[in-house]
Protein backbone atom coordinates (compact mmCIF):
# COMPACT_ATOMS: atom_id res chain seq x y z
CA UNK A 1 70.01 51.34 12.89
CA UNK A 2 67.16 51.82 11.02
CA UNK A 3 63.76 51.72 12.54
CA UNK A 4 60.97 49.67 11.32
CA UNK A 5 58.71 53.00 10.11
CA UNK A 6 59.51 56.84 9.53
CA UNK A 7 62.58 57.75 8.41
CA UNK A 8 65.50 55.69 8.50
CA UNK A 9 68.55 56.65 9.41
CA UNK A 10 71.13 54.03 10.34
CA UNK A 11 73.23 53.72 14.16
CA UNK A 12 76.78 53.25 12.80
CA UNK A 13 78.74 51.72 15.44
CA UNK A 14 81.87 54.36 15.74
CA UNK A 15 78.44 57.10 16.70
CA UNK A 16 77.88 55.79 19.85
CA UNK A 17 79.45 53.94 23.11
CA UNK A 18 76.70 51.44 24.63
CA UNK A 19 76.37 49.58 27.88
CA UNK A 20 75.23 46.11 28.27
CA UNK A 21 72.10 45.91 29.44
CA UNK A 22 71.64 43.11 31.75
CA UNK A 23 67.41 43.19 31.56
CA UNK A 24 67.83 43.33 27.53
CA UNK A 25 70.42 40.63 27.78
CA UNK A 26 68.02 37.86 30.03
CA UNK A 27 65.55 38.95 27.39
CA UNK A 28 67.24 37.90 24.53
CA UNK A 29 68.51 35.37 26.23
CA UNK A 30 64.75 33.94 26.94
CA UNK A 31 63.87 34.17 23.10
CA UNK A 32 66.91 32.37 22.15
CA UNK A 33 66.28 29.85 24.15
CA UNK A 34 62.96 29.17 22.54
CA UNK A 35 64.04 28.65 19.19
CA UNK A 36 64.70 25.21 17.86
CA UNK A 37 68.23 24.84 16.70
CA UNK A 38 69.67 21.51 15.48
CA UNK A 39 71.55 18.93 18.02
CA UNK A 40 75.78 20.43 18.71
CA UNK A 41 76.89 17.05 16.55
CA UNK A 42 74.46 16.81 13.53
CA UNK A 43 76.87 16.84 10.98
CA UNK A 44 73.84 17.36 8.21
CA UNK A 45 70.91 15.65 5.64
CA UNK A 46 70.93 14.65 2.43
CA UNK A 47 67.44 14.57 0.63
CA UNK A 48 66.04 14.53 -3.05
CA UNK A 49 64.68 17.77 -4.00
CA UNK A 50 62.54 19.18 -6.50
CA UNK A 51 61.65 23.00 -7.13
CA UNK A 52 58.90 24.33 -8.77
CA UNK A 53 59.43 27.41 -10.63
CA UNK A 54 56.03 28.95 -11.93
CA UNK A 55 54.81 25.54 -12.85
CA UNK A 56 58.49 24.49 -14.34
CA UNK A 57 59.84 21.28 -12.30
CA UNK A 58 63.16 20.66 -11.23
CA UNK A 59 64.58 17.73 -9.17
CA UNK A 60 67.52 16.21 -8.19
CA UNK A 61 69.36 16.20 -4.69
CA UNK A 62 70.62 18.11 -1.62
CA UNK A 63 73.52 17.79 0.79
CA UNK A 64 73.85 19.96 3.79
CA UNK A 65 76.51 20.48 5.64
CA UNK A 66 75.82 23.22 8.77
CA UNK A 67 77.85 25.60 8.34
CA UNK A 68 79.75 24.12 6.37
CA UNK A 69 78.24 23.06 2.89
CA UNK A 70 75.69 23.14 0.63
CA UNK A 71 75.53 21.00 -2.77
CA UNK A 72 72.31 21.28 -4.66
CA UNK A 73 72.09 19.21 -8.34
CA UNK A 74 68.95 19.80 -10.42
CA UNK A 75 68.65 18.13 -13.10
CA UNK A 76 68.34 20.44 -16.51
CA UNK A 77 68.49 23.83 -14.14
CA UNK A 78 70.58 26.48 -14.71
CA UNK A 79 73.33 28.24 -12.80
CA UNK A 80 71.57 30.96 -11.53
CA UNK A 81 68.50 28.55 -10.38
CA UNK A 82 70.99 26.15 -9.20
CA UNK A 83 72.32 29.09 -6.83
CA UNK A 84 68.73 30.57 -5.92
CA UNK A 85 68.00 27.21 -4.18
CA UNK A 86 71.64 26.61 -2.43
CA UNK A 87 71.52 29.92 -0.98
CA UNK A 88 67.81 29.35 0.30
CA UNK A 89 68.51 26.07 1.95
CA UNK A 90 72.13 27.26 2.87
CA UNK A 91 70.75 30.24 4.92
CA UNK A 92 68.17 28.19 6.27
CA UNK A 93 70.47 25.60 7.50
CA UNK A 94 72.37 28.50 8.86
CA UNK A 95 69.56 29.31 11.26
CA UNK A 96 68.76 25.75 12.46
CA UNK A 97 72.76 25.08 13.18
CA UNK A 98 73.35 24.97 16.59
CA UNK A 99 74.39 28.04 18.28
CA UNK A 100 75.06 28.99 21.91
CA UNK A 101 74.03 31.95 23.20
CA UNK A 102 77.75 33.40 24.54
CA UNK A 103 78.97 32.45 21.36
CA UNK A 104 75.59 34.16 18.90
CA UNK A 105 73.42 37.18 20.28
CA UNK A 106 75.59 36.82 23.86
CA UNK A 107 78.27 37.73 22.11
CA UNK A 108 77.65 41.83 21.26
CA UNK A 109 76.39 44.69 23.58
CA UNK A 110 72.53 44.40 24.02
CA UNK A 111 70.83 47.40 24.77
CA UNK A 112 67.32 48.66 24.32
CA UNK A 113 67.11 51.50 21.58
CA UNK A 114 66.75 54.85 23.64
CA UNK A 115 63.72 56.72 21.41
CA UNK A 116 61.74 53.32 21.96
CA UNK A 117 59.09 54.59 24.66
CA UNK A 118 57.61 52.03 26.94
CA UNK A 119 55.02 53.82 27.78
CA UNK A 120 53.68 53.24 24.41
CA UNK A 121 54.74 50.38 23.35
CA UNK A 122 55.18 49.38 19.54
CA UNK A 123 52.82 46.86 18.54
CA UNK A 124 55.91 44.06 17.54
CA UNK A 125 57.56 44.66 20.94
CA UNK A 126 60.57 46.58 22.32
CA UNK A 127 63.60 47.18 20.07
CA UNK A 128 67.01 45.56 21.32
CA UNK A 129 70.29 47.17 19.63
CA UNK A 130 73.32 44.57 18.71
CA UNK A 131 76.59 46.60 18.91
CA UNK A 132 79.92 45.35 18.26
CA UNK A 133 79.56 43.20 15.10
CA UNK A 134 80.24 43.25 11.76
CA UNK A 135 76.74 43.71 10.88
CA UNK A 136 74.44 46.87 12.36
CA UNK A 137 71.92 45.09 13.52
CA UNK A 138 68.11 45.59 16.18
CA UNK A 139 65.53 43.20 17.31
CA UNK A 140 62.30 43.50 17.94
CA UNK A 141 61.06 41.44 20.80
CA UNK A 142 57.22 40.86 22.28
CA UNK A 143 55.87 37.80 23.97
CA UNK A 144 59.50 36.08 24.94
CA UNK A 145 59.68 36.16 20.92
CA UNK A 146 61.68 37.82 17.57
CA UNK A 147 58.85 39.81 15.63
CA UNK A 148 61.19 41.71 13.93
CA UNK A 149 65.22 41.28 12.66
CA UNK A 150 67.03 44.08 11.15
CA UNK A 151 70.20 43.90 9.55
CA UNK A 152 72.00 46.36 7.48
CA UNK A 153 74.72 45.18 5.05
CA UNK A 154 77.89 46.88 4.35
CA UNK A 155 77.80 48.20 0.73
CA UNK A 156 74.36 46.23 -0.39
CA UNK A 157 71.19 46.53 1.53
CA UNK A 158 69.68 47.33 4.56
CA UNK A 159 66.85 44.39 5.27
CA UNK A 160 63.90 43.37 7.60
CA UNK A 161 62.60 40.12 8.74
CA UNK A 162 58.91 40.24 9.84
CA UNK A 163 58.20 37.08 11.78
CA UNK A 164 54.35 36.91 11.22
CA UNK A 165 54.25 33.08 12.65
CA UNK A 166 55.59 30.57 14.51
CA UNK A 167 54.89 27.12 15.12
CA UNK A 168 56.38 24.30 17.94
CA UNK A 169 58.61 21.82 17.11
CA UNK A 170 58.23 18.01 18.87
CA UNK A 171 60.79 18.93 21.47
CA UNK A 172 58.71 22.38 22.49
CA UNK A 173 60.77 25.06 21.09
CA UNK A 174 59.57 27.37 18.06
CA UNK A 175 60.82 27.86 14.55
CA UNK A 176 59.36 30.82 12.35
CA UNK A 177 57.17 28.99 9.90
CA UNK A 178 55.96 32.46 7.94
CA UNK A 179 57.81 35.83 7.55
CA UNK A 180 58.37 38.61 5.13
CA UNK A 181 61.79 39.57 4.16
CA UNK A 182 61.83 43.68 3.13
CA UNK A 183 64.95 44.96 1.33
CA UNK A 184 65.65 48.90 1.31
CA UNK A 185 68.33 50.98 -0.18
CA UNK A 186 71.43 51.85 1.66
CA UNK A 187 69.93 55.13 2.39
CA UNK A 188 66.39 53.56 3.42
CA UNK A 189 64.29 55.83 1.61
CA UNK A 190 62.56 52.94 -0.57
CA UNK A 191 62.11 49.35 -0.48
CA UNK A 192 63.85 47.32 -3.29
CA UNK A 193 62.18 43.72 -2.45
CA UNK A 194 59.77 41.55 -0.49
CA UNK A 195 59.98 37.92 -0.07
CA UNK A 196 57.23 36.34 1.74
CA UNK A 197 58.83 32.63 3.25
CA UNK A 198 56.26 29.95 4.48
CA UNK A 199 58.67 27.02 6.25
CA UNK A 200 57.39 23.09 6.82
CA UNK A 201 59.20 20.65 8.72
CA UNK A 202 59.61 16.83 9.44
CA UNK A 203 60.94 14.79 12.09
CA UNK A 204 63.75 12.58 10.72
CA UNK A 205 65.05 10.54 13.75
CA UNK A 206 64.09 12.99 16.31
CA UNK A 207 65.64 15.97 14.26
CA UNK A 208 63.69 18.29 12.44
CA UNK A 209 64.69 18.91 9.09
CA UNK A 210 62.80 21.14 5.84
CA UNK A 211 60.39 19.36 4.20
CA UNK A 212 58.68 22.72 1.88
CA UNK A 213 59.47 26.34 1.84
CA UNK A 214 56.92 28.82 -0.44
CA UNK A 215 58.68 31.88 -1.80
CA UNK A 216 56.76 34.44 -3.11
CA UNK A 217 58.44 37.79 -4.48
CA UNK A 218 57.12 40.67 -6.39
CA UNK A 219 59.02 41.66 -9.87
CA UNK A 220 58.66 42.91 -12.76
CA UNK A 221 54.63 43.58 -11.82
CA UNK A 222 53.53 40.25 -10.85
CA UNK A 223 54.38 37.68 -8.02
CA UNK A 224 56.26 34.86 -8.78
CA UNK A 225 56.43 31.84 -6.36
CA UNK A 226 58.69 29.42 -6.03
CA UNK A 227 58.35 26.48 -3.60
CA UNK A 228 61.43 24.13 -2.91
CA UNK A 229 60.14 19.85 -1.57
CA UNK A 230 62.26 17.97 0.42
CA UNK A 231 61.90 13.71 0.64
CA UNK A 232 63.58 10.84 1.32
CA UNK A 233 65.57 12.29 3.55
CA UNK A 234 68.92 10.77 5.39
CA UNK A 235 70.24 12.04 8.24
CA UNK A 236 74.65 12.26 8.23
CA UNK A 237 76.28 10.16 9.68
């Protein structure tokens, strides 16, 4: 899989045969359990929503579903806007849905990447291999936390999540409220994209659901940002 710097050449799972790991699988373990994930029965929010695009305003309303649905309705937006903010709140909602750890990371072959040297150690933390899914995918973890999540997509893009901050929900656990999505070619020789995400929260009847997420992205020589409000939101029921 492909490292986080130097060349990058990806692990394809037919190259090798790993072995679980049983000290990279309690470490996992510990930064799963760490992150706050939504109760086993929410069944989902609705909320009004408004996006603003560059200064252009959009509102209307949300309904999430984990991992199920999402139906977003802006007034006077178009498709393709329409879609940009499903698929950030979907994916989102994707991460806060509840997930066990036998049936998530528990599920593949953990096992520490063997060119990562301990003795000096990379400044975002050992790197953690994920064989056996559809997905080739590492982690990067210091501090009982992910710094780093690398994923490469069959037939699109290979792509980085730099966790740069994280702050505690009311119960204790953490939630990534800043990081910086990279996207690279199939071949990881250059970078297509960056997406920088900052994430705010509320507590809605002792769950914690979005309240703002900033999106900044660099195209066409400038960076646009995009930030997506949540309010008046009702828990499902």
């Amino acid at each position: 899989m492909m490292p986080s710097s130097g060349t990058m050449k990806p692990v394809l799972q037919e190259d090798v045969r790993r072995v679980d790991d049983p000290a990279v699988r309690s470490l996992v373990r510990d930064a799963h359990s760490r992150m706050y994930k939504w109760p086993a029965g929410f069944d989902g929010y609705r909320a009004h929503v408004s996006l603003n695009d560059e200064g252009r305003i959009f509102t209307g309303t949300v309904m999430l579903i984990p991992r199920k649905d999402t139906i977003v309705d802006l007034l006077g937006a178009d498709p393709e806007t329409q879609d940009w903010v499903r698929e950030r709140l979907w994916t989102q909602g994707m991460h806060l849905a509840h997930s066990p750890f036998e049936e998530s990371d528990g599920k593949y072959i953990l096992s520490f990447e063997p060119d990562d040297n301990p003795a000096t150690p990379h400044p975002r933390g050992r790197k953690v291999l994920l064989t056996g899914g559809r997905l080739d995918s590492w982690y990067r973890i210091k501090d009982q936390q992910y710094t780093q999540i690398g994923r490469l997509t069959p037939m699109a893009e290979r792509r980085v999540n730099t966790i740069e901050r994280y702050d505690l929900a009311p119960d204790g656990r953490q939630y990534s409220s800043h990081y910086v999505m990279t996207y690279f070619t199939l071949d990881g020789q250059s970078v297509i994209g960056m997406e920088s995400y900052v994430n705010e929260y509320i507590d809605v009847q002792g769950i914690w659901l979005p309240l703002r997420r900033r999106i900044s992205c660099g195209e066409q020589g400038y960076v646009r940002t995009r930030v997506i409000e949540l309010s008046n939101h009702r828990v499902a029921s």
